[in-house]
C-alpha atoms as a PDB file:
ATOM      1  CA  UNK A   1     -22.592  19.625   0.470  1.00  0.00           C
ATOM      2  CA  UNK A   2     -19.949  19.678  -2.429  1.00  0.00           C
ATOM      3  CA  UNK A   3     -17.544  21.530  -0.134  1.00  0.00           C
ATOM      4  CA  UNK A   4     -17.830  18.846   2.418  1.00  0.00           C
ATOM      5  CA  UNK A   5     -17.113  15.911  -0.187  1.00  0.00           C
ATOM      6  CA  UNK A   6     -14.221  17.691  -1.196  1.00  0.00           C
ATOM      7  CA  UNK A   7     -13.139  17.984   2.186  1.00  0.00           C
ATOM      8  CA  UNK A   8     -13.453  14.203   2.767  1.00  0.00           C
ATOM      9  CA  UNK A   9     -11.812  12.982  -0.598  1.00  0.00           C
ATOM     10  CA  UNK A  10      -9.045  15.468   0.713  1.00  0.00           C
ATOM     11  CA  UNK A  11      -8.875  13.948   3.959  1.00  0.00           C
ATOM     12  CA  UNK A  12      -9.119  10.292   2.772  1.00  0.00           C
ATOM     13  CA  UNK A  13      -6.407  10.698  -0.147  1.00  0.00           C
ATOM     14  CA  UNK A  14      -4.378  12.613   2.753  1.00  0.00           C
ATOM     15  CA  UNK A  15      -5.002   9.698   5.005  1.00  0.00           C
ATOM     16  CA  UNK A  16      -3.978   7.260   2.010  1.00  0.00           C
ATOM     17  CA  UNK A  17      -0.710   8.700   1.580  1.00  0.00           C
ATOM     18  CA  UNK A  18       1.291   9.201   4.168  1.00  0.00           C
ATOM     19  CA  UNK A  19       2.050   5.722   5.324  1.00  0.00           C
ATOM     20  CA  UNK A  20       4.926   6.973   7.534  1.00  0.00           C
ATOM     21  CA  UNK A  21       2.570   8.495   9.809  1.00  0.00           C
ATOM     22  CA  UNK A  22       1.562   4.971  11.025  1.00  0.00           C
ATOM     23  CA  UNK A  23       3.009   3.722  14.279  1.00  0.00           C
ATOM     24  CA  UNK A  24       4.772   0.808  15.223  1.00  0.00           C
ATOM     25  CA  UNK A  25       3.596  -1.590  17.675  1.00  0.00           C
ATOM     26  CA  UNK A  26       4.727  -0.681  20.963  1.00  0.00           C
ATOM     27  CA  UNK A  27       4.791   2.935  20.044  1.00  0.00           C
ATOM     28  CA  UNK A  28       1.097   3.293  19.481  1.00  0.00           C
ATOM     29  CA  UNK A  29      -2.419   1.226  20.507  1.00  0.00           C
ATOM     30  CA  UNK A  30      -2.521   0.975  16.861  1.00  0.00           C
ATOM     31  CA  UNK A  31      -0.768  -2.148  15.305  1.00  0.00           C
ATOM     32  CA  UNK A  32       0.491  -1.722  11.339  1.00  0.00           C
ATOM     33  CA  UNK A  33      -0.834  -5.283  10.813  1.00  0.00           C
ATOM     34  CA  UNK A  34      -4.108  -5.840  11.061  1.00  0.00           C
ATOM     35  CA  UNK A  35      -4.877  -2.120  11.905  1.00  0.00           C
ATOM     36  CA  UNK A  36      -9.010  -2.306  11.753  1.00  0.00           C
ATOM     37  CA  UNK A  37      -8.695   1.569  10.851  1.00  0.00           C
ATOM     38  CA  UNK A  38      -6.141   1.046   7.755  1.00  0.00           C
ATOM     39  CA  UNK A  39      -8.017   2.649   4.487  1.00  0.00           C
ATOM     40  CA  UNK A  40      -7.315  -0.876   2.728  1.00  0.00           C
ATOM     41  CA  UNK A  41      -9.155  -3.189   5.469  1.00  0.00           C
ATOM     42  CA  UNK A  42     -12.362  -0.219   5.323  1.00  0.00           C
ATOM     43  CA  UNK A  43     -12.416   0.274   1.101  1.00  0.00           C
ATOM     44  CA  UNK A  44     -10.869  -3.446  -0.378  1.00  0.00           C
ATOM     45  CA  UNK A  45     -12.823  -6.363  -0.047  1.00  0.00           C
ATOM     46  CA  UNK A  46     -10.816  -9.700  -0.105  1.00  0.00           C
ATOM     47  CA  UNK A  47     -12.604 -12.880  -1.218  1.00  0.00           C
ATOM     48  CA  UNK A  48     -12.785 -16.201   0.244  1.00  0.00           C
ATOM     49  CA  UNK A  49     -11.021 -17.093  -3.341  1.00  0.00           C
ATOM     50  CA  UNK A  50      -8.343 -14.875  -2.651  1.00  0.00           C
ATOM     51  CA  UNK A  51      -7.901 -15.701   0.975  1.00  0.00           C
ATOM     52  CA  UNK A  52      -7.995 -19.717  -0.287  1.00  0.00           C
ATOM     53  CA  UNK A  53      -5.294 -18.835  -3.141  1.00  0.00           C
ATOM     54  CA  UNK A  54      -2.945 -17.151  -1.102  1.00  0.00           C
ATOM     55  CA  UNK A  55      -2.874 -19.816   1.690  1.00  0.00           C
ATOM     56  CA  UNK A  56      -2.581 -22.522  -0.844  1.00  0.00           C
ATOM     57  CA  UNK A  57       0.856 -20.512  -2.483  1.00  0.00           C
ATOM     58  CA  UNK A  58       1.505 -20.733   0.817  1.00  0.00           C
ATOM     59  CA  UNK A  59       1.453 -24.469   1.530  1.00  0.00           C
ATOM     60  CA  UNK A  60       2.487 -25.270  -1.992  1.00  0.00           C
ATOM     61  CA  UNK A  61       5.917 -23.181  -1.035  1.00  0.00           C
ATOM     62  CA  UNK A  62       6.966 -22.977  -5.039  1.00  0.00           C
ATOM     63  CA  UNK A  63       7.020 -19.112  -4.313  1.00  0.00           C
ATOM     64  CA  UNK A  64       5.402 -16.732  -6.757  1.00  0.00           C
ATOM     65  CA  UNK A  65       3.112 -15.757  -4.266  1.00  0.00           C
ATOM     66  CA  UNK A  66       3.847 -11.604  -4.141  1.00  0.00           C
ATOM     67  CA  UNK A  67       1.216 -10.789  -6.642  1.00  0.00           C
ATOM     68  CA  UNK A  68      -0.884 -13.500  -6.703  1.00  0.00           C
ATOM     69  CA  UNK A  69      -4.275 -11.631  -5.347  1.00  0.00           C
ATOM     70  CA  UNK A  70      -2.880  -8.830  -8.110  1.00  0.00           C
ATOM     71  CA  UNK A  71      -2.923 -11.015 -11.378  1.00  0.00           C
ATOM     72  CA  UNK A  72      -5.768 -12.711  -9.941  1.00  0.00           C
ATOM     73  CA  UNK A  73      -7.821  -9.404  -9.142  1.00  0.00           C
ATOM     74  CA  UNK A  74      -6.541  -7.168 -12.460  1.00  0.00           C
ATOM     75  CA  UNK A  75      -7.233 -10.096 -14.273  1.00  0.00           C
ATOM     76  CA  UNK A  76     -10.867  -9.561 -13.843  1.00  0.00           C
ATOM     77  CA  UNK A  77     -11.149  -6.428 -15.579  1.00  0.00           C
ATOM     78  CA  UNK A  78     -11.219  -5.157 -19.180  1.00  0.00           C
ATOM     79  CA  UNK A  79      -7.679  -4.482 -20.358  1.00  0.00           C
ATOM     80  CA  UNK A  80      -9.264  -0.646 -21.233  1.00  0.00           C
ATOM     81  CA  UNK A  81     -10.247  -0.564 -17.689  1.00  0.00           C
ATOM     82  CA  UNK A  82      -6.652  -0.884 -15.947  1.00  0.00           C
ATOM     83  CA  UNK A  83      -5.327   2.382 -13.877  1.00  0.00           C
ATOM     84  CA  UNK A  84      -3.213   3.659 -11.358  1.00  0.00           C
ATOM     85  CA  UNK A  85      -6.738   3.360  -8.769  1.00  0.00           C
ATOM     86  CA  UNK A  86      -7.588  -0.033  -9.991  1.00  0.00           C
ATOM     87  CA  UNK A  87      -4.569  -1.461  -9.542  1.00  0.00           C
ATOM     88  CA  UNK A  88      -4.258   0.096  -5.892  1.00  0.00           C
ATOM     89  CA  UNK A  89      -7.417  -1.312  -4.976  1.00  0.00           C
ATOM     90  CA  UNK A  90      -5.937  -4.950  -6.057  1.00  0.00           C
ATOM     91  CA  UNK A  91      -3.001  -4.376  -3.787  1.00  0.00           C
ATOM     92  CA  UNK A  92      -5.153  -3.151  -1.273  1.00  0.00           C
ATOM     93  CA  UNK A  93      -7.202  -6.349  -1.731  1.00  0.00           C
ATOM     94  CA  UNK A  94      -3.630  -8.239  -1.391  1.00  0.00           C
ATOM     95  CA  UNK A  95      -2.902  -6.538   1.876  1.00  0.00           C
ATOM     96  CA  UNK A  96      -6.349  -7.360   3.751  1.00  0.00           C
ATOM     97  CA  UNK A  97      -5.507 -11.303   2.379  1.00  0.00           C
ATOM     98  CA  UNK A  98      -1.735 -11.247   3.357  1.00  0.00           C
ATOM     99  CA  UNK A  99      -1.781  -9.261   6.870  1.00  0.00           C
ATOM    100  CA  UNK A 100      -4.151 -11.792   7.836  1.00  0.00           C
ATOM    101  CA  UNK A 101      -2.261 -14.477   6.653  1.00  0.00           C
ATOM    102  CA  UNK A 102       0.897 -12.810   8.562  1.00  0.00           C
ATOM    103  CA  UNK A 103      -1.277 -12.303  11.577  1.00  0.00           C
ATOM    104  CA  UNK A 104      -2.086 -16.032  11.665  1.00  0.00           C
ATOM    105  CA  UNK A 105       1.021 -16.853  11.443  1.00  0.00           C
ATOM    106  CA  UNK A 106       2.368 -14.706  14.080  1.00  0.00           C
ATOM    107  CA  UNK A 107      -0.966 -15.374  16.721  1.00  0.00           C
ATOM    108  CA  UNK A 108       0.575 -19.755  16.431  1.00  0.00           C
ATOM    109  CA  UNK A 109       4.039 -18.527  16.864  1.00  0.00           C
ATOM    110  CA  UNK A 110       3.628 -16.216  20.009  1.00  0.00           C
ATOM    111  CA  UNK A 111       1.847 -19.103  21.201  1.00  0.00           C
ATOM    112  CA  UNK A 112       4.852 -21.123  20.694  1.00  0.00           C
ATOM    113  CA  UNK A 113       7.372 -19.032  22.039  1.00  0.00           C
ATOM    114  CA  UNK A 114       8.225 -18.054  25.245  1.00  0.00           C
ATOM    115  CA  UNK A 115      10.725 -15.951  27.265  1.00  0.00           C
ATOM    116  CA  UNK A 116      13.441 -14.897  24.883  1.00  0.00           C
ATOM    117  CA  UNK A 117      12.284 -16.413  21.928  1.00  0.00           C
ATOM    118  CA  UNK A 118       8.634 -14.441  22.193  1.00  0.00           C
ATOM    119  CA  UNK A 119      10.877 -11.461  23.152  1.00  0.00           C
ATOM    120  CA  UNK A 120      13.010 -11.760  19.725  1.00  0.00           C
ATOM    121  CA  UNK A 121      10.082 -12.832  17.716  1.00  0.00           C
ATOM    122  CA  UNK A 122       8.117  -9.582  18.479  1.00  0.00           C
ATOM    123  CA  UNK A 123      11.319  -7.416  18.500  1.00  0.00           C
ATOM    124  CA  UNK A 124      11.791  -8.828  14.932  1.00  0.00           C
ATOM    125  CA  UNK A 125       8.325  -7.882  13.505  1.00  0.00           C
ATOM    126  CA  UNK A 126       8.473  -4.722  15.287  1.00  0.00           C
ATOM    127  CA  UNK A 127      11.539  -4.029  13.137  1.00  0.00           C
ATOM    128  CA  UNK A 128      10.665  -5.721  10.013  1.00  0.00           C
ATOM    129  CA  UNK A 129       7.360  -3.138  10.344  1.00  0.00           C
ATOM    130  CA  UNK A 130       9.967  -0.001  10.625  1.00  0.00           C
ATOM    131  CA  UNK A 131      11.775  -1.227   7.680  1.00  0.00           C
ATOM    132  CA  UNK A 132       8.392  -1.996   5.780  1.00  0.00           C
ATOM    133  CA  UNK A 133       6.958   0.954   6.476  1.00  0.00           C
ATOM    134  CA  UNK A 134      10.408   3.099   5.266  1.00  0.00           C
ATOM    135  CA  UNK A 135      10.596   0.969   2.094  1.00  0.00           C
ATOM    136  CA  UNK A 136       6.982   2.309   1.317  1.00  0.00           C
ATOM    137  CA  UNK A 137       7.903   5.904   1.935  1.00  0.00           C
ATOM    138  CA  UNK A 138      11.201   5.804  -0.121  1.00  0.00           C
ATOM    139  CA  UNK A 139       8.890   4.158  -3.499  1.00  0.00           C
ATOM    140  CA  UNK A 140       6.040   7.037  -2.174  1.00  0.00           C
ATOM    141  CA  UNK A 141       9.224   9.853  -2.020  1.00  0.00           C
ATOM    142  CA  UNK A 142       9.671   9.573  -6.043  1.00  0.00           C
ATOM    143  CA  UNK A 143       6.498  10.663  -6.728  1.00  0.00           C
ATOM    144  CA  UNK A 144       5.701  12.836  -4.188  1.00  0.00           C
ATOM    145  CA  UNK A 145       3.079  15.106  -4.860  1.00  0.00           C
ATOM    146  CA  UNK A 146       2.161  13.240  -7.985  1.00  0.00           C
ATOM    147  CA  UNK A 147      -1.236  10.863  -7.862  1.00  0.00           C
ATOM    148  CA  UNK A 148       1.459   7.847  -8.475  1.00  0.00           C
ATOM    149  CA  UNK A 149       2.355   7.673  -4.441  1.00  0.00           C
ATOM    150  CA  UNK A 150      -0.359   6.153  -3.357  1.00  0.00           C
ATOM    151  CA  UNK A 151      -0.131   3.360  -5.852  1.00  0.00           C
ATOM    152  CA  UNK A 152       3.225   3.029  -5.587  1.00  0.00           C
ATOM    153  CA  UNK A 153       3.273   2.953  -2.034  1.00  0.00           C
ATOM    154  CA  UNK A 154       0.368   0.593  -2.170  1.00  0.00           C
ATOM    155  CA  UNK A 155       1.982  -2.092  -4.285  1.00  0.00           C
ATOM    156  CA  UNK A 156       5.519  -1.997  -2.240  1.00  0.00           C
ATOM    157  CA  UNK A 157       3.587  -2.557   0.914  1.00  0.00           C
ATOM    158  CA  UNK A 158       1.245  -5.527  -0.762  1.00  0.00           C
ATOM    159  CA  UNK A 159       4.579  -7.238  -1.937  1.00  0.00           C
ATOM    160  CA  UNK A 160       6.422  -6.643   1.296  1.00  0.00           C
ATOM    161  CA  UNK A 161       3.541  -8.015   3.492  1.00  0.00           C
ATOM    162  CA  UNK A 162       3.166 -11.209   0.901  1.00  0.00           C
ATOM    163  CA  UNK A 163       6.843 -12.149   1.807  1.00  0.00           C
ATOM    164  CA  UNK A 164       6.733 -11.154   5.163  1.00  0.00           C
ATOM    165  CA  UNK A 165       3.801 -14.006   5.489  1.00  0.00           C
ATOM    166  CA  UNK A 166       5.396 -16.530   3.606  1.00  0.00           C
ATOM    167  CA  UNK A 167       8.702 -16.289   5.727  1.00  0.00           C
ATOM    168  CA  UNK A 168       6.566 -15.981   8.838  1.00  0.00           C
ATOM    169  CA  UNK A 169       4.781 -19.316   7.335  1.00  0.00           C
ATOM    170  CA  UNK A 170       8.062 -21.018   6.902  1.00  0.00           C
ATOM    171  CA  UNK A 171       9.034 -20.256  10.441  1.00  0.00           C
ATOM    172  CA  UNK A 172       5.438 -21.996  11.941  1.00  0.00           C
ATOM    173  CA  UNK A 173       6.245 -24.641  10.050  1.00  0.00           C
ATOM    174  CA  UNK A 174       9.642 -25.347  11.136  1.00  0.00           C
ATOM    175  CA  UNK A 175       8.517 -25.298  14.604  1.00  0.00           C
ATOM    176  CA  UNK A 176       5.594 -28.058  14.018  1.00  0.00           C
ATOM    177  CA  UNK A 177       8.164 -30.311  13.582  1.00  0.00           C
ATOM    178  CA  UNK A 178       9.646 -29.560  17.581  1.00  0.00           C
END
């Protein structure tokens, strides 16, 4: 039995760290957005709290959103308690909150768009995803083989994803106006 949870918490930390395994839409059935498999949408659990703070930064457009579910989540525990694994389950919590505030985004704007603009609108996220997703591996790259990767790599991808969904917010809002 103890070889077998070894063999998982191998597995899982494998699985947690190699972020540039992850396909792109269009190159796999499995989307980086959104991905129902990701470890951060099966082990972080984002509150209706969060998920009504982040929308609000949103609206309120004063910025300061990137580590808003971060303050908000470290915040809740004991100064003695703080860690490299607490602090990548915050920005795991972040990324559940801000892919699906992305996701919404994008689902209004495909709706919106047609022909070429649908065509450039999902040829930009495809390559905003690339660009994430090699912006995560370069942070991951300086520690590599150290237990600082994963929460490195975990923080650059909650902060990327938070401004990706703000821009994407500014765009749907620019075309409520049309």
């Amino acid at each position: 039995m103890r070889v077998l949870l070894i063999a998982l918490a191998l597995a899982l930390s494998a699985c947690a760290t190699e972020p540039r395994q992850m396909q792109v839409p269009g190159d796999s059935a499995h989307p980086v957005l959104g991905d129902p498999n990701s470890m951060w949408r099966l082990h972080a659990a984002a509150s209706t709290a969060d998920r009504t703070a982040a929308h609000a930064c949103l609206i309120a457009r004063n910025g300061g959103c990137d580590d808003l579910i971060q303050k908000s989540c470290n915040g809740s525990y004991d100064e003695d308690l703080q860690s490299p694994a607490l602090a990548r389950q915050c920005d795991w919590r972040a990324m559940v909150v801000w892919e699906d505030e992305a996701l919404a985004s994008l689902a209004d704007l495909r709706g919106k768009f047609g022909g070429e603009g649908l065509k450039q609108l999902n040829d930009d996220e495809t390559a905003w995803e690339r660009s994430m997703l090699d912006d995560v591996g370069i942070g991951m790259d300086m520690y590599e083989g150290g237990s600082l990767a994963g929460p490195v790599g975990a923080h650059i991808r909650a902060r990327a994803v938070a401004q990706r969904a703000a821009y994407l917010y500014e765009i749907q809002q620019m075309t409520e106006g049309e």
